[in-house]
Protein backbone atom coordinates (compact mmCIF):
# COMPACT_ATOMS: atom_id res chain seq x y z
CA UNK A 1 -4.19 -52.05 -47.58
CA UNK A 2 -7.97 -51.20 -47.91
CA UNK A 3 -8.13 -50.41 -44.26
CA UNK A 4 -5.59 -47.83 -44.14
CA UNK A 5 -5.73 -44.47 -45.46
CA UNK A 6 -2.54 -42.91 -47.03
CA UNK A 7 -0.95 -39.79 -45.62
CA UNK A 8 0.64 -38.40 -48.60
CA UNK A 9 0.43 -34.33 -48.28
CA UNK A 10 1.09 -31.93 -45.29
CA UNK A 11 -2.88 -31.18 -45.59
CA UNK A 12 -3.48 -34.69 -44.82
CA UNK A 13 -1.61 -35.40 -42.18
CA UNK A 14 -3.08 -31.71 -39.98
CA UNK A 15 -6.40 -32.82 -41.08
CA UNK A 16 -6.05 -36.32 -39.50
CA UNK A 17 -3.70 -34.82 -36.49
CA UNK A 18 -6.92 -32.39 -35.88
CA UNK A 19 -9.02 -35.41 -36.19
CA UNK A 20 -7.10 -37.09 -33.35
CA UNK A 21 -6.17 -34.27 -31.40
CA UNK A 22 -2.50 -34.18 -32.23
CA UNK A 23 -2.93 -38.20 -29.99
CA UNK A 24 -2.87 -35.46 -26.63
CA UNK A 25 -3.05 -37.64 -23.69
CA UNK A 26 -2.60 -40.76 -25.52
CA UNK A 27 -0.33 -43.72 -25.28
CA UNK A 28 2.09 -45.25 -27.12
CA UNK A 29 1.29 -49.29 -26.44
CA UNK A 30 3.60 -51.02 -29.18
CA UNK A 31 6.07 -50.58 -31.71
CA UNK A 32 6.51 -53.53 -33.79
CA UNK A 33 9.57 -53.44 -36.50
CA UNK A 34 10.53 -55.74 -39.76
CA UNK A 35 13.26 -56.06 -41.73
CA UNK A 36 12.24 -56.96 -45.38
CA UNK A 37 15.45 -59.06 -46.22
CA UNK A 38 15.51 -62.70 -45.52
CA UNK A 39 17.47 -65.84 -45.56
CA UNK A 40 14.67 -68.57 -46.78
CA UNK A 41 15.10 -72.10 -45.33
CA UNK A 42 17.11 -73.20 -48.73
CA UNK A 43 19.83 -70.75 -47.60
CA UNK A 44 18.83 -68.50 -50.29
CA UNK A 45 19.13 -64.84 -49.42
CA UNK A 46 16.30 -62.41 -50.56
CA UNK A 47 18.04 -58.57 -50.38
CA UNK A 48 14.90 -56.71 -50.13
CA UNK A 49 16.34 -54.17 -47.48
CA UNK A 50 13.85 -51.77 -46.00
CA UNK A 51 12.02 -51.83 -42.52
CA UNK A 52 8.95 -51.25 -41.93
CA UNK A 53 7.01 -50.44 -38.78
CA UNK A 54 3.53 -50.64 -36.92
CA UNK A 55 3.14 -48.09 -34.14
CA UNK A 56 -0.05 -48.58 -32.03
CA UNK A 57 -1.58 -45.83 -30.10
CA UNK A 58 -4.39 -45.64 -27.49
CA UNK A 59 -6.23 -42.58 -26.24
CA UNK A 60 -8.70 -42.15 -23.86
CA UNK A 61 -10.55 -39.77 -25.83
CA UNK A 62 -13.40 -41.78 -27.76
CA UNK A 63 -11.77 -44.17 -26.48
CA UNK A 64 -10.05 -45.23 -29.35
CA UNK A 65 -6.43 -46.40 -30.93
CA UNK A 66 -4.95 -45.62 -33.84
CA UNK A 67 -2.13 -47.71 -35.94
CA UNK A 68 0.57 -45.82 -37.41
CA UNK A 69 2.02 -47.70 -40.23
CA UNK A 70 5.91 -46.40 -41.22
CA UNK A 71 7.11 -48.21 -44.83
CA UNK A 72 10.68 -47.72 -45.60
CA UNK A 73 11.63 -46.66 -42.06
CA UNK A 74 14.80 -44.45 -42.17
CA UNK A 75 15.47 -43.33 -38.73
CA UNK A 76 13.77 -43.53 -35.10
CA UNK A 77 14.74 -42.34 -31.66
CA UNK A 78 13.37 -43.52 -28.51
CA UNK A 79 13.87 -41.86 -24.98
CA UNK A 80 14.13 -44.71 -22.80
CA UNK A 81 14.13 -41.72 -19.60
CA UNK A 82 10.57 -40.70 -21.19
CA UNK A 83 6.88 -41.74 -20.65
CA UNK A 84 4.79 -43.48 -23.22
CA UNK A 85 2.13 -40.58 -22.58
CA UNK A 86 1.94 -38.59 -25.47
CA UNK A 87 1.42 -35.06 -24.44
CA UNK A 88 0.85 -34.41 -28.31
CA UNK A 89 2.36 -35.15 -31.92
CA UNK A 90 3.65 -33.77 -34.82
CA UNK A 91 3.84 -35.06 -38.33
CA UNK A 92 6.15 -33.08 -40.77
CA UNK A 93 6.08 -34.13 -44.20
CA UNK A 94 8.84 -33.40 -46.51
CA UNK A 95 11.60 -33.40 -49.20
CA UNK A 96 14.81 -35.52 -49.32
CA UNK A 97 17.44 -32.63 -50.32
CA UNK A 98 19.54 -34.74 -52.23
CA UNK A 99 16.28 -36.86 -53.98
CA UNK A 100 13.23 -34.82 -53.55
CA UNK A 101 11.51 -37.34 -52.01
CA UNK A 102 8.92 -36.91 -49.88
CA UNK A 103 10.16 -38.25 -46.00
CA UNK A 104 7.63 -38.19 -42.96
CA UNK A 105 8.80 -37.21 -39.12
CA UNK A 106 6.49 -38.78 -36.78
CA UNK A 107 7.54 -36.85 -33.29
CA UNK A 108 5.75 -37.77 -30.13
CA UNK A 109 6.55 -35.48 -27.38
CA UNK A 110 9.83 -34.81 -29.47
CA UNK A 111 11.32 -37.90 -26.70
CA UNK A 112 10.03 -40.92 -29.68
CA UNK A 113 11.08 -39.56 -33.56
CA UNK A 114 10.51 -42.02 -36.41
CA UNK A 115 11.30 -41.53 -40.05
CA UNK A 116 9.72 -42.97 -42.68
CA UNK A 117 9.18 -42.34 -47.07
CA UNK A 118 5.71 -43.80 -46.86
CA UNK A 119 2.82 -43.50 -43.71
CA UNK A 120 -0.76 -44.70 -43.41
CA UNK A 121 -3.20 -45.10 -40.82
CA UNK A 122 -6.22 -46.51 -39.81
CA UNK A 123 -8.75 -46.55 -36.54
CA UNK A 124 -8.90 -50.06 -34.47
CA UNK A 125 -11.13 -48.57 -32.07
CA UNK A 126 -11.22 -52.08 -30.13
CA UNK A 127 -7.69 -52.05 -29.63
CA UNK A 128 -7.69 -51.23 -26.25
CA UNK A 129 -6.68 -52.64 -22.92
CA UNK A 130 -3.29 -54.06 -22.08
CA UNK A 131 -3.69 -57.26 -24.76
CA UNK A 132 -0.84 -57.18 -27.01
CA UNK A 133 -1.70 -56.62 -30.89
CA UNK A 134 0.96 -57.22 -33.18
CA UNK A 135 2.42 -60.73 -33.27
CA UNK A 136 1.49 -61.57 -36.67
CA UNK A 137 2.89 -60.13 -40.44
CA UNK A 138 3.52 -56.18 -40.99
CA UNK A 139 1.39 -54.88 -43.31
CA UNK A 140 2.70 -53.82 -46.90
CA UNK A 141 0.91 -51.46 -49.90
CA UNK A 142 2.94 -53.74 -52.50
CA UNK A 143 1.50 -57.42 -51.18
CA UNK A 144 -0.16 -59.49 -54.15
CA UNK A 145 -3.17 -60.24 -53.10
CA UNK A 146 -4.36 -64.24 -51.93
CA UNK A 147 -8.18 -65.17 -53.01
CA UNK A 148 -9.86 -66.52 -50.67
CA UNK A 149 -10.96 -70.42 -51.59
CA UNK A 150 -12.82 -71.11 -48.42
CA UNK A 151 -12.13 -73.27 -45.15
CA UNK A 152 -8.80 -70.98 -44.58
CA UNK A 153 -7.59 -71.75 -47.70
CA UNK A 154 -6.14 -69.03 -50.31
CA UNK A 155 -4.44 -68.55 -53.56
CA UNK A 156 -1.67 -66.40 -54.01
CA UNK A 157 -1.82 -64.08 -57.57
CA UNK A 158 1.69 -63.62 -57.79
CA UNK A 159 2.38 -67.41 -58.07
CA UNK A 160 -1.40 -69.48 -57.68
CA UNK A 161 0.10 -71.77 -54.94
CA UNK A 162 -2.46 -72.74 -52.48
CA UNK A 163 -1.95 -72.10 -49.06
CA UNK A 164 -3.80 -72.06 -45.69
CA UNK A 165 -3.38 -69.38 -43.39
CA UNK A 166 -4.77 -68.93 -39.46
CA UNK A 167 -7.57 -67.17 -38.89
CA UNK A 168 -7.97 -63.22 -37.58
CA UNK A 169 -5.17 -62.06 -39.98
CA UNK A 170 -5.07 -60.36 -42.40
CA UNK A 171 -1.37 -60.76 -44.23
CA UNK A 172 0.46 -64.24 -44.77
CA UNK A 173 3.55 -65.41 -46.33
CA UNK A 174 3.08 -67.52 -49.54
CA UNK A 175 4.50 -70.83 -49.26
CA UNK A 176 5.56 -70.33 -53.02
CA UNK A 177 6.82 -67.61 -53.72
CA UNK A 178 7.70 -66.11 -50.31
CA UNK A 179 5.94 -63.09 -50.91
CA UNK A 180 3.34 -61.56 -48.03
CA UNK A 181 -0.23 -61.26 -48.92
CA UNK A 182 -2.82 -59.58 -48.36
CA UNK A 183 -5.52 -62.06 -47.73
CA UNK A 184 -8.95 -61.28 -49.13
CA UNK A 185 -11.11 -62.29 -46.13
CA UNK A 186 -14.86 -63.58 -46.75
């Protein structure tokens, strides 16, 4: 997660809307959703339910595009009747009532609402143009990591099985264990 920065407090999140301009005239390109749980190809079930989501931005002001990245989604809303231009967003962080805590409202012309307990984001200033970008693994804070062993090859620290993974990612599933990792690249 080294290339995503953590919104955690209200001051945050205005200092990076500022930043971005509150995404005014931008465009929402792709949402891209997972659900943690699984059934593995043994027909074992792994229960880890939580979704997590990759929103992907573009503005013409830069130009740049920014990655939104929701973990623990609880809610979103999409207005099918809407554009994808973003007149401007809001970020709201806040309390659960009945936990304490802290939730994040992404709202995007009020017409797209997401809901999330967790929200980082980086810059991928070349990820513009009508190319699709997600395809590939959702990113998560609590991968184990995979050292890299050269020639596409890596070893996963939550297990040590070896495993090669394709190239221009940066997340992989471990063979092994079934965890995702966060490759180290280099």
């Amino acid at each position: 997660m080294k290339h995503y920065a953590e919104l955690q407090s209200q001051a945050d999140i205005d200092l990076w809307l500022g930043r971005v301009g509150h995404f005014h005239d931008g465009l929402l390109k792709e949402i891209h959703i997972v659900n943690r749980a699984c059934v593995h190809t043994d027909g074992a079930m792994a229960f880890e339910q939580h979704f997590d989501m990759r929103i992907l931005i573009q503005s013409p002001w830069g130009p740049s595009a920014f990655e939104l990245l929701l973990v623990d989604v609880l809610g979103m809303h999409l207005d099918h009747d809407e554009s994808a231009e973003i007149g401007g967003a809001e970020i709201e962080r806040r309390a659960d009532p009945n936990t304490g805590i802290p939730r994040f409202r992404v709202s995007l012309d009020e017409s797209h609402r997401f809901e999330s307990r967790r929200l980082f984001i980086r810059e991928k200033g070349d990820w513009l143009s009508k190319r699709a970008r997600y395809g590939h693994e959702i990113p998560s804070p609590t991968a184990p990591s995979a050292k890299s062993l050269g020639d596409g090859w890596y070893q996963c620290d939550a297990c040590t099985e070896s495993f090669e993974a394709g190239t221009n990612t940066e997340y992989a599933l471990c063979p092994g264990c079934h965890e995702l990792t966060e490759l180290e690249l280099g």
